[in-house]
C-alpha atoms as a PDB file:
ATOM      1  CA  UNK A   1       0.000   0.000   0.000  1.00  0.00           C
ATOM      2  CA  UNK A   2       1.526   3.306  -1.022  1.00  0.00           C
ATOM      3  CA  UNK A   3       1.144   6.236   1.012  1.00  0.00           C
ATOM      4  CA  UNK A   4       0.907  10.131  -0.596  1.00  0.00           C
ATOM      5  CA  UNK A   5       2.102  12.663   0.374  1.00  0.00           C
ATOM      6  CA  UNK A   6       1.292  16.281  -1.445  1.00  0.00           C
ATOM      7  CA  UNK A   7       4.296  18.941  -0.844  1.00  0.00           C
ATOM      8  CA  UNK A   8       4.510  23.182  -1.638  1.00  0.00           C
ATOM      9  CA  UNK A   9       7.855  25.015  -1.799  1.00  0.00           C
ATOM     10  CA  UNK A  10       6.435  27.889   0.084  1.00  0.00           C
ATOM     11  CA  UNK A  11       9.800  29.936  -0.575  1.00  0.00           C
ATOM     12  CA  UNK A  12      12.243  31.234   2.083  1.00  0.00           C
ATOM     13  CA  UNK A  13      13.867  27.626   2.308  1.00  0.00           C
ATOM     14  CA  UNK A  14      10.417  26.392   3.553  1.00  0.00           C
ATOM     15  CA  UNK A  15       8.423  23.714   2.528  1.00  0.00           C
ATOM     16  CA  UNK A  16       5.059  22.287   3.965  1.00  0.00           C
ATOM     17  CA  UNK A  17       4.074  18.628   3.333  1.00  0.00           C
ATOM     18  CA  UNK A  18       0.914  17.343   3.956  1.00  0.00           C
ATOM     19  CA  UNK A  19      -0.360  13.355   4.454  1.00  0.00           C
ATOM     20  CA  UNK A  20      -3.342  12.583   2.306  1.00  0.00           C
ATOM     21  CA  UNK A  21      -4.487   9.908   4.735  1.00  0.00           C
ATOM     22  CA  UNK A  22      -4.847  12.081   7.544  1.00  0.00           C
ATOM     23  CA  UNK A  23      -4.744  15.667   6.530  1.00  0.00           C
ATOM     24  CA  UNK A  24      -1.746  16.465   8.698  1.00  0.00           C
ATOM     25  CA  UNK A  25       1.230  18.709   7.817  1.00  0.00           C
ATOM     26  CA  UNK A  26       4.532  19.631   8.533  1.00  0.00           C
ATOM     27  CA  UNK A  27       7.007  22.304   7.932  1.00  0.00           C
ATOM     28  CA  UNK A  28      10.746  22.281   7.471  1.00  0.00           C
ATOM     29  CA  UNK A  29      12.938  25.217   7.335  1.00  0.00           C
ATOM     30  CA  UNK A  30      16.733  24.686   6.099  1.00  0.00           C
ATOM     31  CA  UNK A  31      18.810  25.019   9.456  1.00  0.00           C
ATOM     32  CA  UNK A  32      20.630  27.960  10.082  1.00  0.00           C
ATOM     33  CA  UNK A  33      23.730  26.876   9.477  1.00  0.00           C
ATOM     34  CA  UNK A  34      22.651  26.088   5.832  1.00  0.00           C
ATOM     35  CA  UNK A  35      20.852  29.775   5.058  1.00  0.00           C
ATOM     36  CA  UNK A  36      17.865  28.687   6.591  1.00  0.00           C
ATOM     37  CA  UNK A  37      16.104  30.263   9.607  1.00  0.00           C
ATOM     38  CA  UNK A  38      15.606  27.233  11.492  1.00  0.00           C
ATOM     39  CA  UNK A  39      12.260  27.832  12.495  1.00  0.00           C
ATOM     40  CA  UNK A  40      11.104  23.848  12.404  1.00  0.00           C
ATOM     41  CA  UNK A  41      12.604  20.490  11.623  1.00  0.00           C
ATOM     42  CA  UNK A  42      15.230  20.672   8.723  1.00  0.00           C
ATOM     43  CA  UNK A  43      14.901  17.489   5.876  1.00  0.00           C
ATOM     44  CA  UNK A  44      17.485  15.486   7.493  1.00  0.00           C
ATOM     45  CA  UNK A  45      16.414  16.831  11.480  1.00  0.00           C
ATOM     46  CA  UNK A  46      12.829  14.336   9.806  1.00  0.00           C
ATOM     47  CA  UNK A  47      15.265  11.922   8.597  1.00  0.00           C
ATOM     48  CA  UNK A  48      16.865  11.505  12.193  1.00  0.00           C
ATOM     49  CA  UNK A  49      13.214  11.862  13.754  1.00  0.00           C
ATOM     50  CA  UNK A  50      11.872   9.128  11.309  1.00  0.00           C
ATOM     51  CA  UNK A  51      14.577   6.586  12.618  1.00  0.00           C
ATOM     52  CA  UNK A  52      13.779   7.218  16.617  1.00  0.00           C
ATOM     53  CA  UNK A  53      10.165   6.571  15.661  1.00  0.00           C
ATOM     54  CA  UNK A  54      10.214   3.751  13.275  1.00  0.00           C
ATOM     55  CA  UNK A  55      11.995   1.861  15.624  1.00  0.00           C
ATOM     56  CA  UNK A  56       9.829   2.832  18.672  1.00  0.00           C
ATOM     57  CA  UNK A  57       7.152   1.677  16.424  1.00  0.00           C
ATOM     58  CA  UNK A  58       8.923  -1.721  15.720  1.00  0.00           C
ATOM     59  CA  UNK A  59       9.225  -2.754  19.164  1.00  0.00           C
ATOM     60  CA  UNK A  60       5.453  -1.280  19.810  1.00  0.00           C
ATOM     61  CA  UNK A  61       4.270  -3.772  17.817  1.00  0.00           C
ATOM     62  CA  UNK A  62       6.121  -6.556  19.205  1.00  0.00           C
ATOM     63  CA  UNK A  63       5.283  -5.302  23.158  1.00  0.00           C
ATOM     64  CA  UNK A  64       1.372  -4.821  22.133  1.00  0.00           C
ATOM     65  CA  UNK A  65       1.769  -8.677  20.429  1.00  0.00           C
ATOM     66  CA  UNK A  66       3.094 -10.199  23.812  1.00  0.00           C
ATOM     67  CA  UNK A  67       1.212  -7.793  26.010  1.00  0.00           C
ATOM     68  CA  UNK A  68       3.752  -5.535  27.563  1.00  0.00           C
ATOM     69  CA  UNK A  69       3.267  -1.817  27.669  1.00  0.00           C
ATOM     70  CA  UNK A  70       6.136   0.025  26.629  1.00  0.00           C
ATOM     71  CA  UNK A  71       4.131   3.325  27.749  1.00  0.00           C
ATOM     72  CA  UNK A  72       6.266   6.869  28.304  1.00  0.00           C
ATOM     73  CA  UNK A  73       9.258   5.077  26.913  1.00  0.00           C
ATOM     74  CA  UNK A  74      10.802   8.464  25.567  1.00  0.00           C
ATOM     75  CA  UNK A  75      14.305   8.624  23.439  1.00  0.00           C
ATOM     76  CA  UNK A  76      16.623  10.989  22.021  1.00  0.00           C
ATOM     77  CA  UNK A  77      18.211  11.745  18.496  1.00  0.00           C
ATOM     78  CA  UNK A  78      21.381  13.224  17.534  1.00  0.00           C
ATOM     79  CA  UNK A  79      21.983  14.206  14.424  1.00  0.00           C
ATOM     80  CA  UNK A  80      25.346  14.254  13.173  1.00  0.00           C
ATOM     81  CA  UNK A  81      26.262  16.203   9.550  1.00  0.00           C
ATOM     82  CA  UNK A  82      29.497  15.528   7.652  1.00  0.00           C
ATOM     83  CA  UNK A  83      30.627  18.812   6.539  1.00  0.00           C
ATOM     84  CA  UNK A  84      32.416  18.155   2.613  1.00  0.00           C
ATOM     85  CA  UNK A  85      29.933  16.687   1.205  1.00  0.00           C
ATOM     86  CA  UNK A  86      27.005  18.096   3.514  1.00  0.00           C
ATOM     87  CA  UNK A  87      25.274  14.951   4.655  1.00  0.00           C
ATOM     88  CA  UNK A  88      24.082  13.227   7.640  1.00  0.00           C
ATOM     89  CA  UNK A  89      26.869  11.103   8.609  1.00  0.00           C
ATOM     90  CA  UNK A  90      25.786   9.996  11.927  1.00  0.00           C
ATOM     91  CA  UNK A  91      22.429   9.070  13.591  1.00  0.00           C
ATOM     92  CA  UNK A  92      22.586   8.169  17.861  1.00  0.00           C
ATOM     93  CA  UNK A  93      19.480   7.134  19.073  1.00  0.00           C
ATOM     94  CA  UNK A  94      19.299   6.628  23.053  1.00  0.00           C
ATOM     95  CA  UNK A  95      15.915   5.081  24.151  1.00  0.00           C
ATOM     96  CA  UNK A  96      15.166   5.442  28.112  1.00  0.00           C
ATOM     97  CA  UNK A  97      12.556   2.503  29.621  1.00  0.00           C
ATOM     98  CA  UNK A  98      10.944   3.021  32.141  1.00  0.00           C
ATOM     99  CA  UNK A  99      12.350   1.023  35.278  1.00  0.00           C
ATOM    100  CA  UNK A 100       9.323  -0.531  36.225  1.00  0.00           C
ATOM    101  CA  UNK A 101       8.868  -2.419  33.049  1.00  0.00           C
ATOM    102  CA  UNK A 102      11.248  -5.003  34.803  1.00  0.00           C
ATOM    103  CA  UNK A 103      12.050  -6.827  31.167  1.00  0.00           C
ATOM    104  CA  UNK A 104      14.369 -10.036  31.368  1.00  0.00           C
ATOM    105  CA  UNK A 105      17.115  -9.603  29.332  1.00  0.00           C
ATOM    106  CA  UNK A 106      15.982 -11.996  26.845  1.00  0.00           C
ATOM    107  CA  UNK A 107      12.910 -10.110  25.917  1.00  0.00           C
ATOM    108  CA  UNK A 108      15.394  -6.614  25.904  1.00  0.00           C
ATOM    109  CA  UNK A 109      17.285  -8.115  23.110  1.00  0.00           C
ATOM    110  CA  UNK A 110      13.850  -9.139  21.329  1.00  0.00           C
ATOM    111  CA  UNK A 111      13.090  -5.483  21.411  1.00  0.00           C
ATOM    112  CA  UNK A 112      16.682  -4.559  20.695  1.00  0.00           C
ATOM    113  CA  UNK A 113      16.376  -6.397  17.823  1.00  0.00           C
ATOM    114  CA  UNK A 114      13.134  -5.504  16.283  1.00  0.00           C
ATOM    115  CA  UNK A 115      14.678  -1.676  16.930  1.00  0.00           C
ATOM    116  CA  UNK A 116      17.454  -2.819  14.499  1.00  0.00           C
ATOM    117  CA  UNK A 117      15.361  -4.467  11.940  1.00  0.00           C
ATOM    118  CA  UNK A 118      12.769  -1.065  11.660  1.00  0.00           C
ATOM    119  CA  UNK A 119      11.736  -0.208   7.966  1.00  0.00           C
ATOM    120  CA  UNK A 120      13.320   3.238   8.018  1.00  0.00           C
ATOM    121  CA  UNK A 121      16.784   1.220   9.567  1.00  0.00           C
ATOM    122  CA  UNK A 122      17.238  -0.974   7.161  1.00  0.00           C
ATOM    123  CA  UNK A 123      16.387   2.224   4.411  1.00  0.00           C
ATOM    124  CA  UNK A 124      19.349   4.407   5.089  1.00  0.00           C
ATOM    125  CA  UNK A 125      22.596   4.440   3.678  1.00  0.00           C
ATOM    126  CA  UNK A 126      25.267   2.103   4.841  1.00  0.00           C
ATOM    127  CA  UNK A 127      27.344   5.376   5.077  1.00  0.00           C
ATOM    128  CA  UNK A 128      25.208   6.871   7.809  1.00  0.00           C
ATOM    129  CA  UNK A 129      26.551   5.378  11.032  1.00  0.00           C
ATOM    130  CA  UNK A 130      23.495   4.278  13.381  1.00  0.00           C
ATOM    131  CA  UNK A 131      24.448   4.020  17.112  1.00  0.00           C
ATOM    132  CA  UNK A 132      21.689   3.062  19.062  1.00  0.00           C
ATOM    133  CA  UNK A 133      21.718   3.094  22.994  1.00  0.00           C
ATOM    134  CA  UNK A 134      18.991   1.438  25.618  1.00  0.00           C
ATOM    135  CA  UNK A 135      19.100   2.505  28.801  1.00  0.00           C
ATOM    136  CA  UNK A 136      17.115   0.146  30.815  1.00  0.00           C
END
């Protein structure tokens, strides 16, 4: 099933994208350091996002499948650019459980794993490092 998505250059190094399915938008603004005012989520800021959240999705699905909440598990992502040429060159990703989820290790590494194996993750360039933390 293809998904659409209808986009407007809306000048000023800002675009707005909006998905069909749902009628909601976004804007991105080019980052300051690239002429941009930085006023929302760059391109490759949604790039980084999109990883973080694809995998949270991942290992959704697999919690909701075996019945474990993974509730106000919350994460943060760095992006790293490469400067010659410009390009994302590094993605870290640090999820933070909650302590009272009391996971085996067993079942970490199942989530660990489904993390890994996420749609957008196993998208992006070999020559974008992914480092990926869990902090259980």
């Amino acid at each position: 099933m293809a998904n659409q998505i209808e986009s407007v250059y809306q000048g000023n190094l800002r675009t707005q994208a909006k998905h069909l399915a749902s009628s909601n938008t976004i804007i991105t603004d080019a980052p300051t350091d690239n002429n941009g005012k930085g006023e929302a989520f760059s391109p490759s800021d949604l790039v980084c996002a999109a990883l973080g959240s694809c995998m949270m999705t991942i290992m959704g699905i697999v919690a909701e499948r075996d019945g474990v909440d993974l509730k106000d598990v919350s994460w943060k992502t760095t992006k790293v650019m490469s400067a010659s040429p410009r390009k994302i060159a590094e993605i870290h990703v640090e999820f933070s459980f909650p302590k009272e989820l009391n996971l085996d290790d067993k079942y970490k590494q199942k989530l660990e794993n489904a993390a890994h194996t996420c749609p957008v993750a196993l998208s992006l360039s070999n020559e974008i490092k992914q480092v990926v933390k869990f902090q259980w």
